[in-house]
Protein backbone atom coordinates (compact mmCIF):
# COMPACT_ATOMS: atom_id res chain seq x y z
CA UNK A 1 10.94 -26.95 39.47
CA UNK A 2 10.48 -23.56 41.12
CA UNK A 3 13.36 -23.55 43.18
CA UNK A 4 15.21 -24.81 39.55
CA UNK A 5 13.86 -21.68 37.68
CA UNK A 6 14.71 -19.34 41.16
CA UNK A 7 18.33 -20.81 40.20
CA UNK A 8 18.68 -20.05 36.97
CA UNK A 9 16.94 -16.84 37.30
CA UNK A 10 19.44 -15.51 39.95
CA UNK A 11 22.39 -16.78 38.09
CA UNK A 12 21.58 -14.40 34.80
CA UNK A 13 20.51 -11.52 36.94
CA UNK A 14 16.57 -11.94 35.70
CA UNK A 15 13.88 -12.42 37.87
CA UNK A 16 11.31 -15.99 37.31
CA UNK A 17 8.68 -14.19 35.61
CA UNK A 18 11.12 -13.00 32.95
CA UNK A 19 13.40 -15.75 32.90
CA UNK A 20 9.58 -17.87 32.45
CA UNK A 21 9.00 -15.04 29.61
CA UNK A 22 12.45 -15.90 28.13
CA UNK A 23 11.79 -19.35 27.88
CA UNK A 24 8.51 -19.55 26.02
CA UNK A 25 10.12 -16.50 23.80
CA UNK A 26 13.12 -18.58 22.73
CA UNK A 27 10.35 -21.35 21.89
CA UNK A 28 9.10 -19.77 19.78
CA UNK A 29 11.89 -20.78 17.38
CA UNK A 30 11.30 -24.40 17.63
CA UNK A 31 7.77 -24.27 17.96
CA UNK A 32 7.72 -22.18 14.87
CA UNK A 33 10.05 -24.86 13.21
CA UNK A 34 7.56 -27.11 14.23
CA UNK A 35 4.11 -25.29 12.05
CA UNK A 36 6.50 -26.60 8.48
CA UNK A 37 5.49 -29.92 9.53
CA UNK A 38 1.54 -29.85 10.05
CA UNK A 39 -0.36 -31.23 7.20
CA UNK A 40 -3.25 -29.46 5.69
CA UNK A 41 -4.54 -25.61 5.84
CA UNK A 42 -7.16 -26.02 8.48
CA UNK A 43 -4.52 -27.81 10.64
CA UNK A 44 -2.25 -25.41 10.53
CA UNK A 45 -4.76 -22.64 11.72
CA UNK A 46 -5.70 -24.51 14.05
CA UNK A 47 -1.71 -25.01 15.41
CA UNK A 48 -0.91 -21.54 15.04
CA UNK A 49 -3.59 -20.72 17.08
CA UNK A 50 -3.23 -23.26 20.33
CA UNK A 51 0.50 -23.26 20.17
CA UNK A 52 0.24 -19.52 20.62
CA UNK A 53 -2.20 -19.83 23.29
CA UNK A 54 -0.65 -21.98 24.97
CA UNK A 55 2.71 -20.34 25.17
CA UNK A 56 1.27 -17.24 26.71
CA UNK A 57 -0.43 -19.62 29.39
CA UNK A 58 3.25 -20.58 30.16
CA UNK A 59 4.34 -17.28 29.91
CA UNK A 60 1.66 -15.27 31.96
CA UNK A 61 -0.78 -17.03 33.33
CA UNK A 62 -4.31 -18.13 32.13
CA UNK A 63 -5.44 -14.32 32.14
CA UNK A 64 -3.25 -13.59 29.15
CA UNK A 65 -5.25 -15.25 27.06
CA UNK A 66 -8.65 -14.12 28.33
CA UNK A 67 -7.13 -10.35 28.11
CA UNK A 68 -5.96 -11.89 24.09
CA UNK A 69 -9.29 -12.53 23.61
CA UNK A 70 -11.16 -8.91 24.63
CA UNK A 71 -9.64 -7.35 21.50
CA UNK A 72 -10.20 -10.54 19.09
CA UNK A 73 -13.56 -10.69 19.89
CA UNK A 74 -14.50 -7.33 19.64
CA UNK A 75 -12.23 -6.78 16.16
CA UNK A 76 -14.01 -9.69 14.63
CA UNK A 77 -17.69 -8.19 15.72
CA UNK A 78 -17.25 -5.19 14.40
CA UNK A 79 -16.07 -7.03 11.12
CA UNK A 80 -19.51 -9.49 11.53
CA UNK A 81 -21.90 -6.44 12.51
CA UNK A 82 -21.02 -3.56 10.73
CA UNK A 83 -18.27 -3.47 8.19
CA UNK A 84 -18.61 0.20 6.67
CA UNK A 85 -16.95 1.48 9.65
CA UNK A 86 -15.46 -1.95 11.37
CA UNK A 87 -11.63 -0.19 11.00
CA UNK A 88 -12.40 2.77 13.03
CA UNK A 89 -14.42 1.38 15.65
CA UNK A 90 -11.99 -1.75 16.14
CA UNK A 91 -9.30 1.18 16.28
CA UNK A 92 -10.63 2.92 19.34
CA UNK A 93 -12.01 -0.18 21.15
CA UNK A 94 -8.59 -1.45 20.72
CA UNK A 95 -6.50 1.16 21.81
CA UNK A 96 -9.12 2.00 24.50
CA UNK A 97 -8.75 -1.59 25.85
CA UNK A 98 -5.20 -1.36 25.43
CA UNK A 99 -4.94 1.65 27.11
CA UNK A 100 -7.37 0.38 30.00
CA UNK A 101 -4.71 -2.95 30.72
CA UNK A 102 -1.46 0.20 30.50
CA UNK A 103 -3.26 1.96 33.76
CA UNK A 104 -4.16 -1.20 35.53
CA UNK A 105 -0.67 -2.93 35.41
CA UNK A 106 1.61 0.10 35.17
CA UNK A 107 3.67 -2.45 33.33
CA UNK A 108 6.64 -0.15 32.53
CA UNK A 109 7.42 -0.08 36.57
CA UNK A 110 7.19 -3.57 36.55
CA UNK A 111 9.68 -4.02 34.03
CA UNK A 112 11.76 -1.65 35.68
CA UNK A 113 11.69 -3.79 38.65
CA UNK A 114 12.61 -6.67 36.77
CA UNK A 115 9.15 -7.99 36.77
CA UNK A 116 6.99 -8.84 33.05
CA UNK A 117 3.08 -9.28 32.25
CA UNK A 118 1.22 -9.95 28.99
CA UNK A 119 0.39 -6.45 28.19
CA UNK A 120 3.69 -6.33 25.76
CA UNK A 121 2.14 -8.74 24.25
CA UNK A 122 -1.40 -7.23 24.10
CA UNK A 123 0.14 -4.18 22.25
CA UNK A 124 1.32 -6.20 19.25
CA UNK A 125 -1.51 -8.01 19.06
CA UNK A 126 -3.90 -5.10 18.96
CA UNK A 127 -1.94 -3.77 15.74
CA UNK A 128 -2.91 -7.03 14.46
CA UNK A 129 -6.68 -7.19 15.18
CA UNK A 130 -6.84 -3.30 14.24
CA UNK A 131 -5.50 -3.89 10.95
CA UNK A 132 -7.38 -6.98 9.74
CA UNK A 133 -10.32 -4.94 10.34
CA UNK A 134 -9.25 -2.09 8.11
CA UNK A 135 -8.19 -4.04 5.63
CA UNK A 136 -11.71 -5.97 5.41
CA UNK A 137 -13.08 -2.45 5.57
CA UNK A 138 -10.70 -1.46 2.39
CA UNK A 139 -12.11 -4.43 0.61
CA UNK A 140 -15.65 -2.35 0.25
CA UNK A 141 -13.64 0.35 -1.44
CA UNK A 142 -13.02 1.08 -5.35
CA UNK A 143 -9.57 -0.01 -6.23
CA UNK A 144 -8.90 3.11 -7.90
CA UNK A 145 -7.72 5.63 -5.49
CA UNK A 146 -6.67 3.27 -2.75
CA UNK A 147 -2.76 3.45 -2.04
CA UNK A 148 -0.55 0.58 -3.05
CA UNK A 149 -0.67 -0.44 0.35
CA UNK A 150 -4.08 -0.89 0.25
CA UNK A 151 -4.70 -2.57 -2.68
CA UNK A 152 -1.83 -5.15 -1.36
CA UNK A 153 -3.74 -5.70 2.15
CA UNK A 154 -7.11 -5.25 1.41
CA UNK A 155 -9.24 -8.44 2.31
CA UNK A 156 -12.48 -8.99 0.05
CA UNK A 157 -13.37 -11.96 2.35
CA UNK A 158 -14.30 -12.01 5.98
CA UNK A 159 -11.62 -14.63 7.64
CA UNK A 160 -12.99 -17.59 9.51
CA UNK A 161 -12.98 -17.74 12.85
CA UNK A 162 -9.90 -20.24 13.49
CA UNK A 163 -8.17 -18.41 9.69
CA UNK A 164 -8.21 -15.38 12.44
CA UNK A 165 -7.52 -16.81 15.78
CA UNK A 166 -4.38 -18.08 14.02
CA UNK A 167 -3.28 -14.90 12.71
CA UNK A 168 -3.55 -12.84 15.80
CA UNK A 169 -1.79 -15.78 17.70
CA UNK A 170 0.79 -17.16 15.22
CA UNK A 171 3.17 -19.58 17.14
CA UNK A 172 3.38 -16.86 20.00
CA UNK A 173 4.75 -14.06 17.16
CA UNK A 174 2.27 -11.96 19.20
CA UNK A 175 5.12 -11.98 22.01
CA UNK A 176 7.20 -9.49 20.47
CA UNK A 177 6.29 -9.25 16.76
CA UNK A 178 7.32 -8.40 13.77
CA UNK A 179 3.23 -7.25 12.98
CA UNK A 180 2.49 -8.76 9.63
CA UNK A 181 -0.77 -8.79 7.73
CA UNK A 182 -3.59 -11.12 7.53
CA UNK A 183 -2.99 -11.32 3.66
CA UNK A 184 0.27 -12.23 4.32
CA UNK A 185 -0.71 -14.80 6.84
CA UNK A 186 -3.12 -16.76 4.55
CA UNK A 187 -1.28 -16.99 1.33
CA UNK A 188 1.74 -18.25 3.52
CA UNK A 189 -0.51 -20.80 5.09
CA UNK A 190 -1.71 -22.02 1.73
CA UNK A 191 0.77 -21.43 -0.36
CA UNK A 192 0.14 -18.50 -2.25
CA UNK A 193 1.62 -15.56 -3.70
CA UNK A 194 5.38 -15.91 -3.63
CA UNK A 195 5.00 -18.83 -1.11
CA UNK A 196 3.31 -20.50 -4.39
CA UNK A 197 5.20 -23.67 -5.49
CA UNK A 198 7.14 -22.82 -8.61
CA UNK A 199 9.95 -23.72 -10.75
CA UNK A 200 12.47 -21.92 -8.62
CA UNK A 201 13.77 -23.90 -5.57
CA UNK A 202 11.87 -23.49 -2.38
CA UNK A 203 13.97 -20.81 -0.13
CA UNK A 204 16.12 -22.19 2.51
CA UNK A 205 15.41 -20.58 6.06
CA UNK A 206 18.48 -22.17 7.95
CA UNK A 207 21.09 -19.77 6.98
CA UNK A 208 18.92 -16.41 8.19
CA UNK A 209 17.96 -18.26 11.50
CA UNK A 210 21.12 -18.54 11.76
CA UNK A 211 22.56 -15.27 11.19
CA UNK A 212 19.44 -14.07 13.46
CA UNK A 213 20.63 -16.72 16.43
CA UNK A 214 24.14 -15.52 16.50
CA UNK A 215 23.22 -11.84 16.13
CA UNK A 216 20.55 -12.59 18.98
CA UNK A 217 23.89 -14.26 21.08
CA UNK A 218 25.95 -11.28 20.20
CA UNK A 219 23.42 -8.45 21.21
CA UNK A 220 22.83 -10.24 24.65
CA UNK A 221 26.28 -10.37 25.52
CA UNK A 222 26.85 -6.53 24.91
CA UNK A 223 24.01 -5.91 26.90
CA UNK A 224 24.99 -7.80 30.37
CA UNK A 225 28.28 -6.57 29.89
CA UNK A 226 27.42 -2.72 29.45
CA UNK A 227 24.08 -2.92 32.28
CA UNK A 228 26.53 -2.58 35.24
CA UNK A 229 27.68 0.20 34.26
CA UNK A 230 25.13 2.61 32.82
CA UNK A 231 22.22 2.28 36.00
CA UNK A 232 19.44 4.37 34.82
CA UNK A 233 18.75 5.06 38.79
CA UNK A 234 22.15 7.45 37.97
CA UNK A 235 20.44 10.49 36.83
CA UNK A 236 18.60 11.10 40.19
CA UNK A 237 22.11 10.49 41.53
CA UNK A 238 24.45 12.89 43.73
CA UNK A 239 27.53 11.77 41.39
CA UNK A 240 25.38 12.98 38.58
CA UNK A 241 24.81 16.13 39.04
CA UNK A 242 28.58 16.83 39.94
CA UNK A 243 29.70 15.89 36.12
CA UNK A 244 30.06 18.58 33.55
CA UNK A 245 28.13 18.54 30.44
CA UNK A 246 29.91 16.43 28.08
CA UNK A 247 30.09 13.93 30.76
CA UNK A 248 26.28 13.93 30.95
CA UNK A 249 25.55 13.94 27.38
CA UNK A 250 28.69 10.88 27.00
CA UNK A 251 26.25 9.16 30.27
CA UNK A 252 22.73 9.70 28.54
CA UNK A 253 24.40 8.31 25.03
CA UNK A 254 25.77 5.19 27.09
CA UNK A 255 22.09 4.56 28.57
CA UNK A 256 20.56 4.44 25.62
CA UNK A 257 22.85 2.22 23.44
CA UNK A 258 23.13 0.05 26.70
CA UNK A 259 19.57 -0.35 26.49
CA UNK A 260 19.27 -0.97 22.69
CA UNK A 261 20.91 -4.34 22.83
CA UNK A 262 18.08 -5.59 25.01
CA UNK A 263 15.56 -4.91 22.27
CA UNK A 264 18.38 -5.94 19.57
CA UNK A 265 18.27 -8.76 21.38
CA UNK A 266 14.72 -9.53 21.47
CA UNK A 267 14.39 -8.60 17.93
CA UNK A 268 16.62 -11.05 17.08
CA UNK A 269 14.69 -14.19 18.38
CA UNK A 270 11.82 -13.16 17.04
CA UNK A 271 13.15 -12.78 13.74
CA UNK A 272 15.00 -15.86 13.88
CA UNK A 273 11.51 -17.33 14.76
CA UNK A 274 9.40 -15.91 11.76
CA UNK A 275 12.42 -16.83 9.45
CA UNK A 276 12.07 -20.28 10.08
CA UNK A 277 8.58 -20.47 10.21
CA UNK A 278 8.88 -19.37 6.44
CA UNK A 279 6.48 -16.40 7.11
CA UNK A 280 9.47 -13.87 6.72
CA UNK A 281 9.98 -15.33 3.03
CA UNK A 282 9.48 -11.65 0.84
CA UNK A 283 10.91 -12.67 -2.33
CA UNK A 284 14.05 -13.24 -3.96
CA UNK A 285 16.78 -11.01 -5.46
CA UNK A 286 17.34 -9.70 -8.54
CA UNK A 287 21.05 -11.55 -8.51
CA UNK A 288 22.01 -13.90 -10.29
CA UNK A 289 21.58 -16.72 -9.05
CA UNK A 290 19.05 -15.02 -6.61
CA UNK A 291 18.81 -15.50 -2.83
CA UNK A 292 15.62 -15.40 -0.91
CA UNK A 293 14.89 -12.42 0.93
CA UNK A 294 13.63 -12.37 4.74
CA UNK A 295 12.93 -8.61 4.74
CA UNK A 296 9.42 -9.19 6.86
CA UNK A 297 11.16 -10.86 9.58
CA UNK A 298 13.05 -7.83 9.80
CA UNK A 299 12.27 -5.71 12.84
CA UNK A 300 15.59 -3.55 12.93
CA UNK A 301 18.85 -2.95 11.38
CA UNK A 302 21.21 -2.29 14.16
CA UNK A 303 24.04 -0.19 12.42
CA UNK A 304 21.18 1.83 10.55
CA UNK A 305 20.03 2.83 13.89
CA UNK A 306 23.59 3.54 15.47
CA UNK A 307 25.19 5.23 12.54
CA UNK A 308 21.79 7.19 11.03
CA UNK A 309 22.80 9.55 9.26
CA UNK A 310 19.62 11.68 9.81
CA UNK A 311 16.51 11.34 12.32
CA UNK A 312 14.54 10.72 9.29
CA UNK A 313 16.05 7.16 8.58
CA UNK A 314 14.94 6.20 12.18
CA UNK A 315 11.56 4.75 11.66
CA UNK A 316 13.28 2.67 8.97
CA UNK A 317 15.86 0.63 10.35
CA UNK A 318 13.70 1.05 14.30
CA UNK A 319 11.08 -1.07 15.31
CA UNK A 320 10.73 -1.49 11.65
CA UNK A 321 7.38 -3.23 11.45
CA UNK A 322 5.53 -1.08 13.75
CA UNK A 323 6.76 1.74 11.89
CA UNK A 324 5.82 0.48 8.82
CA UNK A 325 2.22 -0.28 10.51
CA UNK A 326 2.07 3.47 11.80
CA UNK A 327 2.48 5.10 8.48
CA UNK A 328 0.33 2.78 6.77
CA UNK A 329 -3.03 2.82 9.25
CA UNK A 330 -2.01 6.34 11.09
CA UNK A 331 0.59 8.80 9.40
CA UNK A 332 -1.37 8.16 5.50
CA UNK A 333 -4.74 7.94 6.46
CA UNK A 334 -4.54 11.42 7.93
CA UNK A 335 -3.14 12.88 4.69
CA UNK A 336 -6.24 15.33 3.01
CA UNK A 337 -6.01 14.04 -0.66
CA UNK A 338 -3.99 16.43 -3.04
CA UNK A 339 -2.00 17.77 0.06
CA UNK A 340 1.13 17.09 1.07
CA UNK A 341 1.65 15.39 4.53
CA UNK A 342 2.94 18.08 7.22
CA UNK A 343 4.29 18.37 10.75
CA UNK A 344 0.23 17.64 12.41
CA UNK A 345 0.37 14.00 10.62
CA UNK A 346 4.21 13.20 12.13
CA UNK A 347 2.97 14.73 15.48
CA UNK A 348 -0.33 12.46 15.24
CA UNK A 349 1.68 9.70 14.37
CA UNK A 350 4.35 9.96 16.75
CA UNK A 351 1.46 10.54 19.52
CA UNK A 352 -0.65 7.47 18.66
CA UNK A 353 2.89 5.52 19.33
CA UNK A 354 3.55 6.93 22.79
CA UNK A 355 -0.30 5.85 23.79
CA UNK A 356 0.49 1.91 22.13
CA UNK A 357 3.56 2.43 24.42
CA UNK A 358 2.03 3.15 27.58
CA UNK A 359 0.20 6.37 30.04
CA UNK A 360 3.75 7.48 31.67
CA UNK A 361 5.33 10.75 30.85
CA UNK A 362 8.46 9.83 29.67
CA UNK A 363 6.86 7.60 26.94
CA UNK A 364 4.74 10.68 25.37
CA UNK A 365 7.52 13.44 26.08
CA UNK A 366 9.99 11.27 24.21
CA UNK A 367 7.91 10.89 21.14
CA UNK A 368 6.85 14.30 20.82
CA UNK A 369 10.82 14.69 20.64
CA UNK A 370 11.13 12.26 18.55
CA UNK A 371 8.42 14.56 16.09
CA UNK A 372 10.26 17.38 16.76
CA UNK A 373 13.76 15.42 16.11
CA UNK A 374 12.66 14.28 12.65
CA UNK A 375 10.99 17.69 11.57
CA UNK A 376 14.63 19.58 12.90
CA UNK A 377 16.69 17.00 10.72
CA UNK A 378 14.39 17.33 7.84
CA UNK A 379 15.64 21.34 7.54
CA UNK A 380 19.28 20.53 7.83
CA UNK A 381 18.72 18.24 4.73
CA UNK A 382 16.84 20.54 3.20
CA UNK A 383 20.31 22.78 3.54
CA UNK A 384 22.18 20.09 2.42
CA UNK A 385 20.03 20.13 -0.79
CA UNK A 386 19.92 24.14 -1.29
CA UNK A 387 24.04 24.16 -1.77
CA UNK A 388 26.05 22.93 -5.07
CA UNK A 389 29.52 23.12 -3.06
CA UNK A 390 30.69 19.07 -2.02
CA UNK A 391 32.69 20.84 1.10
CA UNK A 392 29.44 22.34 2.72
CA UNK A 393 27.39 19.57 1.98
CA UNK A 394 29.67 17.17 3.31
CA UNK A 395 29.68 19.60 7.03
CA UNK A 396 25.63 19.08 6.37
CA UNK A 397 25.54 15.57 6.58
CA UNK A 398 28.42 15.63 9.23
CA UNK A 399 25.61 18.04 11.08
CA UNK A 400 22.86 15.78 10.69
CA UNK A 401 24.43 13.13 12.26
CA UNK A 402 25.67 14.41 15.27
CA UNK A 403 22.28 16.42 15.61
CA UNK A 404 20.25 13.01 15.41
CA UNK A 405 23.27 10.79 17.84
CA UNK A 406 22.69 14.26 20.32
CA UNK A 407 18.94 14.45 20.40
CA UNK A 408 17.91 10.43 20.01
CA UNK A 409 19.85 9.80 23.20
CA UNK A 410 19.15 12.74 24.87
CA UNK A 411 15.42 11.76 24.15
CA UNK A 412 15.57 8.11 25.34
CA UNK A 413 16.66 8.49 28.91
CA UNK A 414 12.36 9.56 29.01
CA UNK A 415 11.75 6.20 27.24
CA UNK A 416 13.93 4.22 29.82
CA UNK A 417 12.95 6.06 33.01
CA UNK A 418 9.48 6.74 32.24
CA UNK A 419 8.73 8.83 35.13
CA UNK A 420 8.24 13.08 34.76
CA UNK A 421 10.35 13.72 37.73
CA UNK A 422 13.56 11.57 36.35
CA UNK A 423 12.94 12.66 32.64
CA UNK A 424 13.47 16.41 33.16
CA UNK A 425 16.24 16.34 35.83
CA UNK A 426 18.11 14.44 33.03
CA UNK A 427 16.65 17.08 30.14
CA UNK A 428 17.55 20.11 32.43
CA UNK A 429 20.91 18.91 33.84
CA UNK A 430 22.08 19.01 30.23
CA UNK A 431 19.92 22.45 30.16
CA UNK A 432 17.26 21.05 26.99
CA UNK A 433 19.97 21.07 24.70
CA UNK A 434 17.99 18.08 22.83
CA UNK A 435 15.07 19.86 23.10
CA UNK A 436 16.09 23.55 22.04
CA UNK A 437 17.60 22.33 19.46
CA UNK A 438 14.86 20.93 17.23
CA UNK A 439 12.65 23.79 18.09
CA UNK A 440 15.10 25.87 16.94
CA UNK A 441 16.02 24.42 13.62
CA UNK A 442 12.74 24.11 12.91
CA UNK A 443 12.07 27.96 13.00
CA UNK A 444 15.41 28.79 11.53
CA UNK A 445 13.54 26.68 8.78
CA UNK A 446 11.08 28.78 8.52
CA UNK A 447 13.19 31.54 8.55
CA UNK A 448 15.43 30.81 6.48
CA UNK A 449 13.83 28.78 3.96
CA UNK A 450 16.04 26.86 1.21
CA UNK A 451 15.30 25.30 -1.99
CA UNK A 452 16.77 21.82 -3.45
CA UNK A 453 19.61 22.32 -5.67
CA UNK A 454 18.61 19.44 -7.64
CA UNK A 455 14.98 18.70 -8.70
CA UNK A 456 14.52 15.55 -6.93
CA UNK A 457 15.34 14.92 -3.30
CA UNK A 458 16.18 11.59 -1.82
CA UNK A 459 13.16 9.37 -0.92
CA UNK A 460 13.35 8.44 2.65
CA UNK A 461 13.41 12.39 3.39
């Protein structure tokens, strides 16, 4: 069987821990297929649970799941023995364990290398775990006052043990997400809320798993067609450094959209997974006659991302869930009441991601860019906004974009080398354009201050 997987391993270009990884991940589908079919509530926790356990024992090795566990157990103590502040302390034990398993393995040279452990894995599911236990800890709180966020998540009950086990390990949806909430996660295991039986016909999944698979076939393809030709191990290079600028900015765009299709990719599979499942059911349209929605499957939207318009769209259509998580349980729960969010809570935010992500340079350089990126786009719109004439709007929004395809890729190479060293020879050999930049928008912002031409801006800025 070894010498099988050492086969099939070699002829994709993967090496047998990943191709083992890729296996269990593509599982997931079926295996997912397979919860529709288990009778009964307690049955189905109880399935959710092993099957995810025991696809991580495939995956990685026994350890994974004692490693699973550290975080489960203490999340659902803190719930048990002190609920006032259960949120925050399963926050920092969390992270802190999450952190502690980042230094240990060094995972991002490992994937580098080609080689894969459970700590991707660990990082979803500590999102998980961390926000059950602030939403148990909203459930002391006065409804009044509480975002709508809040009053959506907030759990009144204390889980069971297995209701919880399940959650965190849903049918191996800890492997690469999407992160969805414990609310979620019970009314769609008994059939609640708009996975309540009703007069309308029950949504079909088959046609989004679909889409997902072939998307999922499609994004792999570009990718091991496009890896042979954008090495990351370039920018430390001889050849390199003999280019001319536009040649190294056209390189360090090539990396990164070389480099998205892998998570596209992955993204793909998992949504195809959670689609079929029925868990990325969120409602139906308003059409007539309407068609189910699978919007919390939904992890990115890949020509949102490639043809953003402005840095500030990112977040949306990126890593969508995790975003969504980081604005609910970070970026708004830093916000002073009657005060308007500012650059600390984006910076905060931004910096709580690189430490989920991982100890190496490159990960926390490239999201304080990303901060900076989002707060530098933010005053071009607000120049687009302080100006009635169509032609210089139009050479605002022309600006935005090429600011956010300039800076984004510029700011990746730090996400996909990881090291200090390799991240600013690639930042200097293009002389911090993508850094410069934003820091210099940002004061010309201040400078130059504009006001919105018409009284309401658009939402996502």
């Amino acid at each position: 069987m070894e010498l099988d997987m050492g086969t099939m391993a070699a002829s994709i270009g993967v090496s047998v821990p990943v191709l083992r990884f890729l296996l269990c991940f593509v599982a997931t589908i079926p295996v997912s297929f397979s919860w529709r079919l288990v009778p009964g509530r307690l049955a189905k926790h109880v399935y959710s649970a092993f099957s995810g356990a025991l696809l991580s024992y495939l995956s990685f090795g026994f350890s994974s799941n004692l490693h699973f566990l550290v975080p489960m157990v203490l999340g659902y103590a803190a719930m048990v023995l002190y609920r006032p502040k259960c949120g925050v302390i399963t926050f920092f034990l969390g992270f802190g364990y999450l952190i502690g398993c980042h230094v240990y393995y060094m995972s991002g040279d490992a994937w580098k290398e080609g080689g894969i452990d459970a700590t991707g894995a660990l990082m979803v599911l500590t999102l998980k775990v961390i926000s059950c236990a602030i939403n148990y800890n909203d459930g002391l709180l006065k409804e009044e006052g509480l975002r709508e966020a809040q009053k959506k998540n907030r759990l009144i009950k204390l889980p069971s043990l297995i209701e919880y086990f399940g959650y965190c390990l849903c049918c191996g949806s800890h492997f690469a997400g999407p992160v969805y909430e414990m609310k979620d996660y019970l009314d769609w295991t008994e059939g609640k809320g708009i996975w309540a039986h009703s007069d309308k016909r029950s949504p079909s999944p088959y046609g989004a798993t679909f889409r997902a698979l072939v998307q999922a076939s499609i994004c792999m393809a570009f990718y091991l067609y496009l890896v042979p030709y954008h090495p990351l191990t370039r920018f430390t290079e001889p050849i390199y450094q003999e280019w001319g600028l536009w040649r190294k900015l056209s390189y360090q765009y090539m990396s990164g959209f070389t480099a998205r299709w892998k998570y596209y990719f992955i993204w793909s599979i998992s949504e195809a997974s959670i689609i079929i499942s029925g868990l990325g059911f969120s409602g139906w349209t308003e059409s007539s006659p309407p068609k189910p929605k699978w919007d919390r499957a939904k992890n990115v939207d890949i020509l949102g991302v490639e043809l953003a318009k402005s840095s500030v769209v990112l977040p949306l259509v990126w890593n969508i869930q995790v975003s969504t998580w980081l604005r609910h349980y970070v970026y708004e729960r830093l916000i002073t009441k009657g005060r308007k969010p500012g650059f600390f809570q984006l910076l905060a935010t931004q910096t709580v991601s690189a430490v989920w992500h991982g100890l190496y340079p490159g990960y926390i350089i490239f999201f304080v860019q990303s901060a900076l990126m989002i707060a530098g786009s933010r005053v071009i719109y607000r120049w687009e906004q302080a100006t009635n004439m169509a032609l210089v709007k139009k050479a605002f929004v022309f600006m935005n974009f090429a600011y956010t395809l300039l800076v984004l890729n510029y700011s990746a190479v730090g996400f996909m080398v990881l090291s200090m060293h390799e991240t600013l020879a690639s930042y200097s050999s293009v002389y911090y354009i993508g850094t410069i930049l934003p820091i210099a928008l940002i004061l010309l912002g201040y400078i130059i201050p504009a006001k919105p031409a018409r009284s309401k801006a658009r939402k996502e800025q």
